[in-house]
PDB file of N, CA and C in Angstrom:
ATOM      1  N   UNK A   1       0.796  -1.216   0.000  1.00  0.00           N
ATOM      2  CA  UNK A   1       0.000   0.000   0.000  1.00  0.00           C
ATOM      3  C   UNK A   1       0.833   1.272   0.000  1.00  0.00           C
ATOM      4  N   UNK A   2       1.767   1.423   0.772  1.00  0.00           N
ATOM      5  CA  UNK A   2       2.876   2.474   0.787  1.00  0.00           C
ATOM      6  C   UNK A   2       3.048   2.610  -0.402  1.00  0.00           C
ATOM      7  N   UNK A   3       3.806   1.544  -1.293  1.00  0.00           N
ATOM      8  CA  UNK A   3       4.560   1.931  -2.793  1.00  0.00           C
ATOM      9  C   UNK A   3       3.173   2.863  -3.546  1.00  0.00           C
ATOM     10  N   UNK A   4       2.488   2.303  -3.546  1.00  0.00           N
ATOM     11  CA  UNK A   4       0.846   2.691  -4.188  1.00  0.00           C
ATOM     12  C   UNK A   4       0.618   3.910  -4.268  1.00  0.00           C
ATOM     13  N   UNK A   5       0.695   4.226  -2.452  1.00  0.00           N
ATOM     14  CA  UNK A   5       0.314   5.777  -2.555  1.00  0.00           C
ATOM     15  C   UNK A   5       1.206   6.917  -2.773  1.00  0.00           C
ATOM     16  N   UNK A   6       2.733   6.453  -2.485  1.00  0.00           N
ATOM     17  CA  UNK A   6       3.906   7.178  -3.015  1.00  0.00           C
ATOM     18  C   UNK A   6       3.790   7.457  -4.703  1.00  0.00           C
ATOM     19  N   UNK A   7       3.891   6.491  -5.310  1.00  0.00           N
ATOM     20  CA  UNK A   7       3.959   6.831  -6.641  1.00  0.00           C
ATOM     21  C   UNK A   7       2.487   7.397  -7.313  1.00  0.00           C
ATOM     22  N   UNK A   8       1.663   7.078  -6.564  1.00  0.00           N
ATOM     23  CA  UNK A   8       0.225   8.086  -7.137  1.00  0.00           C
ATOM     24  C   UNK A   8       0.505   9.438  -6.603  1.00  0.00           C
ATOM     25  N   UNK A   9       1.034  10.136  -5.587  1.00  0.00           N
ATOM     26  CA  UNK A   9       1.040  10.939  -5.021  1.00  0.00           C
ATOM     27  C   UNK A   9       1.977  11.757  -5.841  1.00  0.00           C
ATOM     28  N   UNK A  10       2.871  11.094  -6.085  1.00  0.00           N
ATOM     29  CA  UNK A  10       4.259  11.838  -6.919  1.00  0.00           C
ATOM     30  C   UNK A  10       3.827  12.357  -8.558  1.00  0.00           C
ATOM     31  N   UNK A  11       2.971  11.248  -8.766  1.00  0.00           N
ATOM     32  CA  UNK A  11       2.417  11.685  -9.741  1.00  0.00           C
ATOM     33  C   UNK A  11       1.678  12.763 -10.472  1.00  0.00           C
ATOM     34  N   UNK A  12       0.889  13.479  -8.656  1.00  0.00           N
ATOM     35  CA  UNK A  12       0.121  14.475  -8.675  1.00  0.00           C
ATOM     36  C   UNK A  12       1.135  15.962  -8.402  1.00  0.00           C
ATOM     37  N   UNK A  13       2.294  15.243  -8.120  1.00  0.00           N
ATOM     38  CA  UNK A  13       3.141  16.168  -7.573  1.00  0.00           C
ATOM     39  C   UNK A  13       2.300  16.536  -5.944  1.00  0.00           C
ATOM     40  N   UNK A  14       2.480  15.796  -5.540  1.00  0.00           N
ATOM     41  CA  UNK A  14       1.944  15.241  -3.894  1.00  0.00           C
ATOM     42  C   UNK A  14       3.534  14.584  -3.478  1.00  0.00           C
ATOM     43  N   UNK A  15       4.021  15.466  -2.210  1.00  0.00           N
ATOM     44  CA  UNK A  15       4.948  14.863  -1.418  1.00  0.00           C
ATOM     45  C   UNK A  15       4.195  13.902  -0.273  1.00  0.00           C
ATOM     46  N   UNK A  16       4.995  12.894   0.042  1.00  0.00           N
ATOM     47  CA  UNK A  16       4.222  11.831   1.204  1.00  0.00           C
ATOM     48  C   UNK A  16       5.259  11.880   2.156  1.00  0.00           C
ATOM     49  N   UNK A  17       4.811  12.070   3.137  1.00  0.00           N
ATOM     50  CA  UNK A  17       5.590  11.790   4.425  1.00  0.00           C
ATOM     51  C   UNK A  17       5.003  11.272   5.145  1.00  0.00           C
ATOM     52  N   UNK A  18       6.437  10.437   5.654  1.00  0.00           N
ATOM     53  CA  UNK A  18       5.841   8.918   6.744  1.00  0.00           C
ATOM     54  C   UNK A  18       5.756   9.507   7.869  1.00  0.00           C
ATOM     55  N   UNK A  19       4.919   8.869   8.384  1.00  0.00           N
ATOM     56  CA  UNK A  19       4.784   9.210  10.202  1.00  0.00           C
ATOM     57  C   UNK A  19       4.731   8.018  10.800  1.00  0.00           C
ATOM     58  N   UNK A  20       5.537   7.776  11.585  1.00  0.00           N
ATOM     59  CA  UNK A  20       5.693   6.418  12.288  1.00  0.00           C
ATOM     60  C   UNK A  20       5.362   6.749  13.963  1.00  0.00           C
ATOM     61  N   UNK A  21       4.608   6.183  14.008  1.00  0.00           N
ATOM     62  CA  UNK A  21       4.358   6.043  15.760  1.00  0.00           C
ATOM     63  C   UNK A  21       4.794   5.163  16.793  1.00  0.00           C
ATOM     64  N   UNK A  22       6.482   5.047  16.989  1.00  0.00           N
ATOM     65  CA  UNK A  22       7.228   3.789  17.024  1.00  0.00           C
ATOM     66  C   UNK A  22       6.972   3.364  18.258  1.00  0.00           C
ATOM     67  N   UNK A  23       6.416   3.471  19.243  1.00  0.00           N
ATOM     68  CA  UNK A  23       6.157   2.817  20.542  1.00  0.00           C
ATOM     69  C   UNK A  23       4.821   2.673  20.975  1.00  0.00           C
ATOM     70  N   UNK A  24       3.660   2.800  19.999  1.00  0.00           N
ATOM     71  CA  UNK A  24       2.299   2.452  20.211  1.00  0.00           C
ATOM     72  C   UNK A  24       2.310   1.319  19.553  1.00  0.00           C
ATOM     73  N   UNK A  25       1.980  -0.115  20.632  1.00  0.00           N
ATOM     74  CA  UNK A  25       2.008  -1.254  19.850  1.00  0.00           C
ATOM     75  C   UNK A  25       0.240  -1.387  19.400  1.00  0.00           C
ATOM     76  N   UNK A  26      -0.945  -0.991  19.766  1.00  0.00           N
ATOM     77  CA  UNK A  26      -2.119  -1.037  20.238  1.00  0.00           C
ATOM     78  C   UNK A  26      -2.770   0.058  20.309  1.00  0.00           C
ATOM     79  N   UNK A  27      -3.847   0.305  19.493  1.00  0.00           N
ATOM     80  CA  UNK A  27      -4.753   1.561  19.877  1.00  0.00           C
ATOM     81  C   UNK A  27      -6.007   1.345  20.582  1.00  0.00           C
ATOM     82  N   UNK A  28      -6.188   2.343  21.782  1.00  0.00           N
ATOM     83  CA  UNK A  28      -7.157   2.070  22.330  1.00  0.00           C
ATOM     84  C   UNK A  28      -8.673   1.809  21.641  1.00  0.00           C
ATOM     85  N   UNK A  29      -9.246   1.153  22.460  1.00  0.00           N
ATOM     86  CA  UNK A  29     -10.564   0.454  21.227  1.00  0.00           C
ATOM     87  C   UNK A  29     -10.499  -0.456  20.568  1.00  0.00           C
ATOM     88  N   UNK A  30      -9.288  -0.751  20.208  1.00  0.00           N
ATOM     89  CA  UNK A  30      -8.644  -2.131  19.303  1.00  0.00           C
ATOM     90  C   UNK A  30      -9.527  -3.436  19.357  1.00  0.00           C
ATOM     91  N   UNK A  31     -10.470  -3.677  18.548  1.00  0.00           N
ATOM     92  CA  UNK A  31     -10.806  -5.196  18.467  1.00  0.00           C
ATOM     93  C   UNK A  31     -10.097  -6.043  17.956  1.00  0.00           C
ATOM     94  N   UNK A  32      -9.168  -6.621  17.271  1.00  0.00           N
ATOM     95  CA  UNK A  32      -8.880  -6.951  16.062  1.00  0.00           C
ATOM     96  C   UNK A  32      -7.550  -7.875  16.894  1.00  0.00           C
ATOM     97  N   UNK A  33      -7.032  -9.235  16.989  1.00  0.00           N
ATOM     98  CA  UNK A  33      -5.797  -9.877  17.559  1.00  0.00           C
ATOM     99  C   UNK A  33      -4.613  -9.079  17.215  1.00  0.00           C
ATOM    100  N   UNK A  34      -3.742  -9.080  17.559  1.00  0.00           N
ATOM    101  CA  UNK A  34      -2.736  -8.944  17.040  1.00  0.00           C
ATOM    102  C   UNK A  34      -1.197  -9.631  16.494  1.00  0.00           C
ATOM    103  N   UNK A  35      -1.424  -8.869  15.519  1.00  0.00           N
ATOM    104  CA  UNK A  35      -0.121  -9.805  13.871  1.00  0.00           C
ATOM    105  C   UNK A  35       1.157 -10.390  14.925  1.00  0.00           C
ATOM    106  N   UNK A  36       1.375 -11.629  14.514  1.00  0.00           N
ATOM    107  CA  UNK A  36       2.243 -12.115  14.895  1.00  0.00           C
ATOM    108  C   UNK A  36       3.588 -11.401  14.627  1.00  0.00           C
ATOM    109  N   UNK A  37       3.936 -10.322  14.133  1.00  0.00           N
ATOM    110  CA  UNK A  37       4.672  -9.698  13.809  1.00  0.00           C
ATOM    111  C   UNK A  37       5.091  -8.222  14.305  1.00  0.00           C
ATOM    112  N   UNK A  38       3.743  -7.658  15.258  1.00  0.00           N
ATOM    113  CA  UNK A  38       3.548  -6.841  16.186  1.00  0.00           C
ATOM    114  C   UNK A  38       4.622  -7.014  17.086  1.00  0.00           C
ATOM    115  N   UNK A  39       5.156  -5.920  17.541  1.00  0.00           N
ATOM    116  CA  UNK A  39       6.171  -5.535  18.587  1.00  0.00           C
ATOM    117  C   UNK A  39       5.680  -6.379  19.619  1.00  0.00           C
ATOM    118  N   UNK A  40       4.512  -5.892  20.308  1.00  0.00           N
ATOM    119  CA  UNK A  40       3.701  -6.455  21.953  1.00  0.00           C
ATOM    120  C   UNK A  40       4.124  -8.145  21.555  1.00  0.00           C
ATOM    121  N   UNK A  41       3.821  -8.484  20.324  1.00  0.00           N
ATOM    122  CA  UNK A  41       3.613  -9.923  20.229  1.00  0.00           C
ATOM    123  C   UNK A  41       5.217 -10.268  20.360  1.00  0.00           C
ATOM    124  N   UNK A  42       6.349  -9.992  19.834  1.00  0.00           N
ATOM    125  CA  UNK A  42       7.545 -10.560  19.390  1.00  0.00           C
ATOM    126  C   UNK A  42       7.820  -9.873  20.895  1.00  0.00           C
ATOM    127  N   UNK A  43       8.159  -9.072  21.342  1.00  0.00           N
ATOM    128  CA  UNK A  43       8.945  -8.961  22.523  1.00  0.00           C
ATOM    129  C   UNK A  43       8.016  -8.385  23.833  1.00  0.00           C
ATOM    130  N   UNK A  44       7.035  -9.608  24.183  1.00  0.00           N
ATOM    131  CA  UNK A  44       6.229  -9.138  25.138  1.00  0.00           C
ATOM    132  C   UNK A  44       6.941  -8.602  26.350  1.00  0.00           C
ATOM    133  N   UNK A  45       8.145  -8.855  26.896  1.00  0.00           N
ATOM    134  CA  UNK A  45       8.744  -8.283  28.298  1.00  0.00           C
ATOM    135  C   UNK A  45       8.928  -6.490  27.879  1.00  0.00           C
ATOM    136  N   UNK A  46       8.899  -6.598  26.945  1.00  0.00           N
ATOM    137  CA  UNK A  46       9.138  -4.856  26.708  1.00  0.00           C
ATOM    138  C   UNK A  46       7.717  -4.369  26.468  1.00  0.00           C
ATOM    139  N   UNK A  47       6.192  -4.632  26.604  1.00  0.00           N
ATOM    140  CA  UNK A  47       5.433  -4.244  26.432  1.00  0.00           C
ATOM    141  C   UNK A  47       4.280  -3.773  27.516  1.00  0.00           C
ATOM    142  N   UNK A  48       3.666  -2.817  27.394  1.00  0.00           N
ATOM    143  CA  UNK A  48       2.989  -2.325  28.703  1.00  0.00           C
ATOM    144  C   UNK A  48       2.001  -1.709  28.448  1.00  0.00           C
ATOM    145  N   UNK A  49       0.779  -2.012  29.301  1.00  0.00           N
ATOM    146  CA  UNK A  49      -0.918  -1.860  28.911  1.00  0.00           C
ATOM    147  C   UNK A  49      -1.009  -0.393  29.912  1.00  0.00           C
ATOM    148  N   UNK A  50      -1.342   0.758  28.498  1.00  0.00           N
ATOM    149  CA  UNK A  50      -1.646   1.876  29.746  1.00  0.00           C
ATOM    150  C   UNK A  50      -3.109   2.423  29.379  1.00  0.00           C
ATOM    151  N   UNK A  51      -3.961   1.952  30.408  1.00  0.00           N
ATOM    152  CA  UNK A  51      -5.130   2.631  29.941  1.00  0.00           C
ATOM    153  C   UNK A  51      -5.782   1.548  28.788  1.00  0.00           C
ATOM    154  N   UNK A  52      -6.211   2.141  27.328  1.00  0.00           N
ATOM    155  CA  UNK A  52      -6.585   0.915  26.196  1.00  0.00           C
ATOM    156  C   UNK A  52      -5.404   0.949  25.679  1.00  0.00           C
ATOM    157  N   UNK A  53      -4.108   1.365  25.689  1.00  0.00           N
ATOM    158  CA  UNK A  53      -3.369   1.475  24.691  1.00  0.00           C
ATOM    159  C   UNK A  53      -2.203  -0.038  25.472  1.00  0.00           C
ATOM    160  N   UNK A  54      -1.299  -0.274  24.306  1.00  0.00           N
ATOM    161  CA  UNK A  54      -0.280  -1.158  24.462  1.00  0.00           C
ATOM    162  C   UNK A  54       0.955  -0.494  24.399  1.00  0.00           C
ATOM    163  N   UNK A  55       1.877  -0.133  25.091  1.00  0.00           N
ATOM    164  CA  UNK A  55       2.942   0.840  25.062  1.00  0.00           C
ATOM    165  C   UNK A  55       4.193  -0.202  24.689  1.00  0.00           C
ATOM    166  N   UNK A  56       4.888   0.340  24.186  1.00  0.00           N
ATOM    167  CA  UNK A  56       6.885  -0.579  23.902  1.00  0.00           C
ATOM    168  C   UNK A  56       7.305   0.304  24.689  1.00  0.00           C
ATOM    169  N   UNK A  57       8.685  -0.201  25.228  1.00  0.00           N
ATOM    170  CA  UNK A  57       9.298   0.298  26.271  1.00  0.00           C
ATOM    171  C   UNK A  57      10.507   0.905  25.335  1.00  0.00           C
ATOM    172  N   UNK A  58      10.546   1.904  25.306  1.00  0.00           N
ATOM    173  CA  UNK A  58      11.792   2.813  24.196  1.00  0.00           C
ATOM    174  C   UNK A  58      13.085   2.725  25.062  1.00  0.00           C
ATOM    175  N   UNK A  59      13.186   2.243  26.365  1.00  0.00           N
ATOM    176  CA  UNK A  59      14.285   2.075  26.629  1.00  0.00           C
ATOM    177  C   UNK A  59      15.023   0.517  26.428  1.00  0.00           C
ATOM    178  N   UNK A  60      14.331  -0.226  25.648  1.00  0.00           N
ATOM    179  CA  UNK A  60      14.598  -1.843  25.685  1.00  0.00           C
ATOM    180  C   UNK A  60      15.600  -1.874  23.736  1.00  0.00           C
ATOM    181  N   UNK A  61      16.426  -2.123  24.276  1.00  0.00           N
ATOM    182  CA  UNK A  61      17.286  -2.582  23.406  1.00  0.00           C
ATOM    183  C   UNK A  61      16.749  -3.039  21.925  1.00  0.00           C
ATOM    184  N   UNK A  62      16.260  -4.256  22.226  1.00  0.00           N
ATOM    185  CA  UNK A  62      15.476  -4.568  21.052  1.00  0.00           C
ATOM    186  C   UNK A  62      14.348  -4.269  20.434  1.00  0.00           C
ATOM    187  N   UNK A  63      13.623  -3.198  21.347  1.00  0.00           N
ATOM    188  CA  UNK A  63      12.786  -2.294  20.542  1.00  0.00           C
ATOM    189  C   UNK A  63      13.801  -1.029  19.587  1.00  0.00           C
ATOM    190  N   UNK A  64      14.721  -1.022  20.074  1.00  0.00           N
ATOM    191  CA  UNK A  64      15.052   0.494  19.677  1.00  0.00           C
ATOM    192  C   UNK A  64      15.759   0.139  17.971  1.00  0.00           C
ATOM    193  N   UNK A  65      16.223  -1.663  17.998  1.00  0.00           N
ATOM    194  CA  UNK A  65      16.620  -2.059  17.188  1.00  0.00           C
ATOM    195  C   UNK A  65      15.537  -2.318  15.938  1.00  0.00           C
ATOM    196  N   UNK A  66      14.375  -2.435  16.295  1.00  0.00           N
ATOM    197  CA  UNK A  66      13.321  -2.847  15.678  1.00  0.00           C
ATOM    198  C   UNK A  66      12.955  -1.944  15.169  1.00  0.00           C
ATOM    199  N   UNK A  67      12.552  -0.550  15.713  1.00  0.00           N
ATOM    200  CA  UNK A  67      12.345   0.722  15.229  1.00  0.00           C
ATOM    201  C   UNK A  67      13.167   1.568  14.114  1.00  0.00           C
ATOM    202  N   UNK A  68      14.921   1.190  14.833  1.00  0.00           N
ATOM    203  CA  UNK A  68      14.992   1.510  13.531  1.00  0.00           C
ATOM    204  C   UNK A  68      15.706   0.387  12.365  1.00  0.00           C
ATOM    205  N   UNK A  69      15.510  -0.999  12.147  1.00  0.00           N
ATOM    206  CA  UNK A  69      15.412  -1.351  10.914  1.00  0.00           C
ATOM    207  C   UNK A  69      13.860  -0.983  10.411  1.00  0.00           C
ATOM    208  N   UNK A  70      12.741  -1.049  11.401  1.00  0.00           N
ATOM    209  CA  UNK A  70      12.074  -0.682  10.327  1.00  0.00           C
ATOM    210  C   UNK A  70      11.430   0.299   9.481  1.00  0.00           C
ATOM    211  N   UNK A  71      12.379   1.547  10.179  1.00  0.00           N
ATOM    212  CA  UNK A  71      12.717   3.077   9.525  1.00  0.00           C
ATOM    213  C   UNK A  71      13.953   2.989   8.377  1.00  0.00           C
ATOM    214  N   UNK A  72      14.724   2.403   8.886  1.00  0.00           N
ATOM    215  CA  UNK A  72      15.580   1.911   7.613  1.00  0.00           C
ATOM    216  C   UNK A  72      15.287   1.384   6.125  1.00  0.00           C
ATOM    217  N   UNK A  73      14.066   0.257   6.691  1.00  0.00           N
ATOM    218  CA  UNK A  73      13.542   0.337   5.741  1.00  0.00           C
ATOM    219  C   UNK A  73      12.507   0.991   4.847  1.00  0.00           C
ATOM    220  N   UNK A  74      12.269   1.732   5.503  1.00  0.00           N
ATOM    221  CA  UNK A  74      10.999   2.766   4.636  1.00  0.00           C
ATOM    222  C   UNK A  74      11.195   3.543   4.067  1.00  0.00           C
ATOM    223  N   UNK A  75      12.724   4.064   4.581  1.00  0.00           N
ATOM    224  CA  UNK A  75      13.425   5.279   3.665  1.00  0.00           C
ATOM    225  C   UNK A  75      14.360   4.856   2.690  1.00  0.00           C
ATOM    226  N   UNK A  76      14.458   3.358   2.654  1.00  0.00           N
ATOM    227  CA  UNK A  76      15.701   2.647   1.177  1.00  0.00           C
ATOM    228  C   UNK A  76      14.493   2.422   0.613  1.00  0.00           C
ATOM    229  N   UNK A  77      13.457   2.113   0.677  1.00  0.00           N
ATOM    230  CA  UNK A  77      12.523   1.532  -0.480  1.00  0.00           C
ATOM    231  C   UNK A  77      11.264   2.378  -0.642  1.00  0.00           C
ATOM    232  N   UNK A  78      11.310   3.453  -0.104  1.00  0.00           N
ATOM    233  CA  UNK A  78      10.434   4.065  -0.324  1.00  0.00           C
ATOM    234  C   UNK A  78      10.471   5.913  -0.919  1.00  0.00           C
ATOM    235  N   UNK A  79       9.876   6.635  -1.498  1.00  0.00           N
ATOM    236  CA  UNK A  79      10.681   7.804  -1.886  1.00  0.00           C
ATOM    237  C   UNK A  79       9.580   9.235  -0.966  1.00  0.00           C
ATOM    238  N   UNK A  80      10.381   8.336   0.455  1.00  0.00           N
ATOM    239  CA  UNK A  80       9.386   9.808   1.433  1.00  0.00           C
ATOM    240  C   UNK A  80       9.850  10.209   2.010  1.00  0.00           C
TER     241      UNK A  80
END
């Protein structure tokens, strides 16, 4: 979906900028399980229920690693 809306956007001469919300694993209200691929899910000791929301702990190592390969990757393959 990203590539999609980048290159339609560019097209219009529309800049896209990413916004990443790197330590909300969970939005409050959330029905929906969550992706085996979700932060909360892969490194539950770093994860924390505040209120409805699911928080990552930004001081845990392997979140901070996670965050940024996967900022790394959004800015090699993506043109935002």
């Amino acid at each position: 979906p990203l590539a999609f809306i980048v290159n339609e956007a560019h097209k219009r001469n529309i800049e896209v900028h990413a916004w990443l919300n790197p330590y909300r694993a969970r939005t409050a209200g959330a029905t929906y399980e969550l992706a085996p691929t979700n932060m909360a899910k892969r490194f539950p000791q770093y994860a924390y229920t505040y209120g409805q929301y699911i928080w990552m702990d930004p001081g845990g190592a392997v979140v901070q690693e996670f965050i940024v390969n996967v900022t790394e990757d959004i800015v090699s393959r993506y043109a935002v």
